[in-house]
Each structure stands twice: as C-alpha cells, then as structure tokens.
Protein backbone atom coordinates (compact mmCIF):
# COMPACT_ATOMS: atom_id res chain seq x y z
CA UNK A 1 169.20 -32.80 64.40
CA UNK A 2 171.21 -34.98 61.89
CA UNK A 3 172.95 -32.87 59.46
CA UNK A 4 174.91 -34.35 56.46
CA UNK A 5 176.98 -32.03 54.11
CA UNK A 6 178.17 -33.00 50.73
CA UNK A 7 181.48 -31.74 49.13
CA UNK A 8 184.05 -32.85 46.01
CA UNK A 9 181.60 -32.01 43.22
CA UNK A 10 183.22 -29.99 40.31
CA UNK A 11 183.48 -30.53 36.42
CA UNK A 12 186.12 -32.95 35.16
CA UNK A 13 186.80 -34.38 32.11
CA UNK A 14 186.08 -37.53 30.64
CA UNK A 15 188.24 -40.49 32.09
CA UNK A 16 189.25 -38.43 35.34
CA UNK A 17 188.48 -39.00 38.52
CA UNK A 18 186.65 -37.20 41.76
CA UNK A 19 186.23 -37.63 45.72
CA UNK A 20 183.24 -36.80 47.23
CA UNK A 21 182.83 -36.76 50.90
CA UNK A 22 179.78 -36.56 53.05
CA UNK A 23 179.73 -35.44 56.50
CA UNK A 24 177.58 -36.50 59.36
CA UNK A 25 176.95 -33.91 62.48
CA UNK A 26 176.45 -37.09 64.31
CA UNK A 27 178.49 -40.14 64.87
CA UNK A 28 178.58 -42.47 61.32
CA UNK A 29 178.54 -45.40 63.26
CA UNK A 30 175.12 -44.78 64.75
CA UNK A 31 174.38 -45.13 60.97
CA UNK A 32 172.79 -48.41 59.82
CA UNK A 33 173.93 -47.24 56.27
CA UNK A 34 175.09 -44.37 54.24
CA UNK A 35 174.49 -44.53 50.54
CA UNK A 36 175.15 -41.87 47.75
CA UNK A 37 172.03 -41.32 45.29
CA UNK A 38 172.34 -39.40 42.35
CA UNK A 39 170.06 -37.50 39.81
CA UNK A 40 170.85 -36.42 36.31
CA UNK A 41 168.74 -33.92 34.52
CA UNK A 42 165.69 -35.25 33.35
CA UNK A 43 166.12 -38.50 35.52
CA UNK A 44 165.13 -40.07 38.48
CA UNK A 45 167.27 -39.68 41.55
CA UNK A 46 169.02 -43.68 41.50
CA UNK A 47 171.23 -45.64 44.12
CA UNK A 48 174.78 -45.31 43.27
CA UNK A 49 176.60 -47.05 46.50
CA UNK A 50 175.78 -47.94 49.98
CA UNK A 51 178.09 -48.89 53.02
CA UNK A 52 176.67 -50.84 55.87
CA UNK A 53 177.46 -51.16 59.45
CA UNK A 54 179.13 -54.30 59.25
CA UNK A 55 181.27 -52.94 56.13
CA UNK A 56 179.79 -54.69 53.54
CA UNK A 57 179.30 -52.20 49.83
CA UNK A 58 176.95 -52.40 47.33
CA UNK A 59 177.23 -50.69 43.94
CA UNK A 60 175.07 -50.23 40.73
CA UNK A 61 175.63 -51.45 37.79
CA UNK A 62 176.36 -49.01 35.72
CA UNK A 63 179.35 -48.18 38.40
CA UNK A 64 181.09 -51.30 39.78
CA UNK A 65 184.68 -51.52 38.85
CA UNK A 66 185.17 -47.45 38.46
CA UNK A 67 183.41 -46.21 42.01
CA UNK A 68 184.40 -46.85 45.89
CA UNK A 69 182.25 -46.15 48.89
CA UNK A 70 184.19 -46.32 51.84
CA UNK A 71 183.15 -44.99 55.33
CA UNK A 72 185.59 -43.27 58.24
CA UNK A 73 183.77 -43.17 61.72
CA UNK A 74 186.78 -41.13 63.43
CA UNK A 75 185.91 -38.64 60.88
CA UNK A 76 182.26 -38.91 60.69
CA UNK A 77 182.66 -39.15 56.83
CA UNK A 78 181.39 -41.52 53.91
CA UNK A 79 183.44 -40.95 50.93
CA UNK A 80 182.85 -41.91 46.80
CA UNK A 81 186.06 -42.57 45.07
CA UNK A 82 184.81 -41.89 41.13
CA UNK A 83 187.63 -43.11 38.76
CA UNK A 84 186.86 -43.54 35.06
CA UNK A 85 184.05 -40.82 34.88
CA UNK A 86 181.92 -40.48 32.00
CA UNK A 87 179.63 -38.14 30.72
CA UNK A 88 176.95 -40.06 31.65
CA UNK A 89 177.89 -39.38 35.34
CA UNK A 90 176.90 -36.29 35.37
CA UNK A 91 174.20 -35.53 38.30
CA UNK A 92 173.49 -34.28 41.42
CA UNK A 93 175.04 -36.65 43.96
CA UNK A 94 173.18 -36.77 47.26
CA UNK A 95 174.32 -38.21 50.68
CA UNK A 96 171.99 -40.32 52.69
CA UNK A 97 171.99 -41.96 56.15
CA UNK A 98 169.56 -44.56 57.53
CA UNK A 99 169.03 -45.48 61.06
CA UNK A 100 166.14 -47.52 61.75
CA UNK A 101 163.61 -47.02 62.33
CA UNK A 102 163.57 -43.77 61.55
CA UNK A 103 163.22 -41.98 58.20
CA UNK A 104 166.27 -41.67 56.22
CA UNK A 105 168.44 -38.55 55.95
CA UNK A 106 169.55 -36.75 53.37
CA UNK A 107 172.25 -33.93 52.56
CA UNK A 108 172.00 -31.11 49.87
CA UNK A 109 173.57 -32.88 47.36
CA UNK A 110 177.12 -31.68 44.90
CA UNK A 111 176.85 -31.44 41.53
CA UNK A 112 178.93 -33.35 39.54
CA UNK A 113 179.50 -32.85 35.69
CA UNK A 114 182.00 -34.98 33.25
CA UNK A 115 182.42 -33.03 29.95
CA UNK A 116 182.99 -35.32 27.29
C-alpha cells in the first residue's frame, strides 16, 4: 500500500521561506507525477506544483517565480521550496502521486500558515 507523508509545515512570517517534503513508501520513480495541492480555509483544495517523470514542472499562477518542486528518487522524496510567502499562502498543503492507471494518492497534508 502506497503511503505518502508530508512534513515542513509550520508558521512563518511574511516574506520567509519553508521546505516541505513528501515521502513515498514506494519508489518515486514508479510515479508518473507528484504534485502538491493545497487548501485554505474556506477554499477549494487547488494545484500548486507538479513534477513529472521526465522532469518537466508545472506551477500556478499565483506561485511561479517564489515556489520549486523538485523530486529525489534515491530518497523517495518530492520537495516544495516556498520563498517569498505571503499570507495568502496559508493552507493545508497535500502531497499527491499518480500512476496510471490507477487512482491518485494522497498524503495527510501539513499545515502551513504565513502571518502577515
């Protein structure tokens, strides 16, 4: 059974930065992608970055420029580098691997908050 376990959350001020890191029970490269969602209060849960087999990265918006996904196989990790936080970063930030064609799977999530 895939198991993926979230850690780096914490409260941080405005303008400072935080590493999260996910970690996969199973191999990362049997991934087809790992992504990081994340849900603030009163919103829907939203696609913050994804990493892909081949190494390609996708990012929102709302987070290009301050975030970086990156991916370690020897360590079974996916990591989200989050410089320049803002208070509007604050959410739940969940972990989630996809191998097709099965369903997706997804971690507890960490809380993040960014006082202002």
């Amino acid at each position: 059974q895939v198991q993926l376990v979230e850690s780096g959350g914490g409260l941080v001020q405005a303008g400072g930065s935080l590493i999260l890191s996910c970690t996969a029970s199973v191999y990362t490269f049997s991934f087809n992608a790992m992504s990081w969602y994340r849900q603030g209060p009163g919103k829907q849960r939203e696609l913050v970055a994804t990493t892909t087999i081949d190494g390609s990265t996708n990012y929102a918006d709302s987070v290009k420029g301050r975030f970086t996904v990156s991916r370690d196989n020897a360590k079974n990790t996916v990591y989200l580098q989050m410089n320049s936080l803002k208070p509007e970063d604050t959410a739940v930030y969940y972990c989630n691997a996809v191998r097709v064609p099965t369903n997706p799977f997804w971690g507890q999530g960490t809380q993040v908050t960014v006082s202002s």
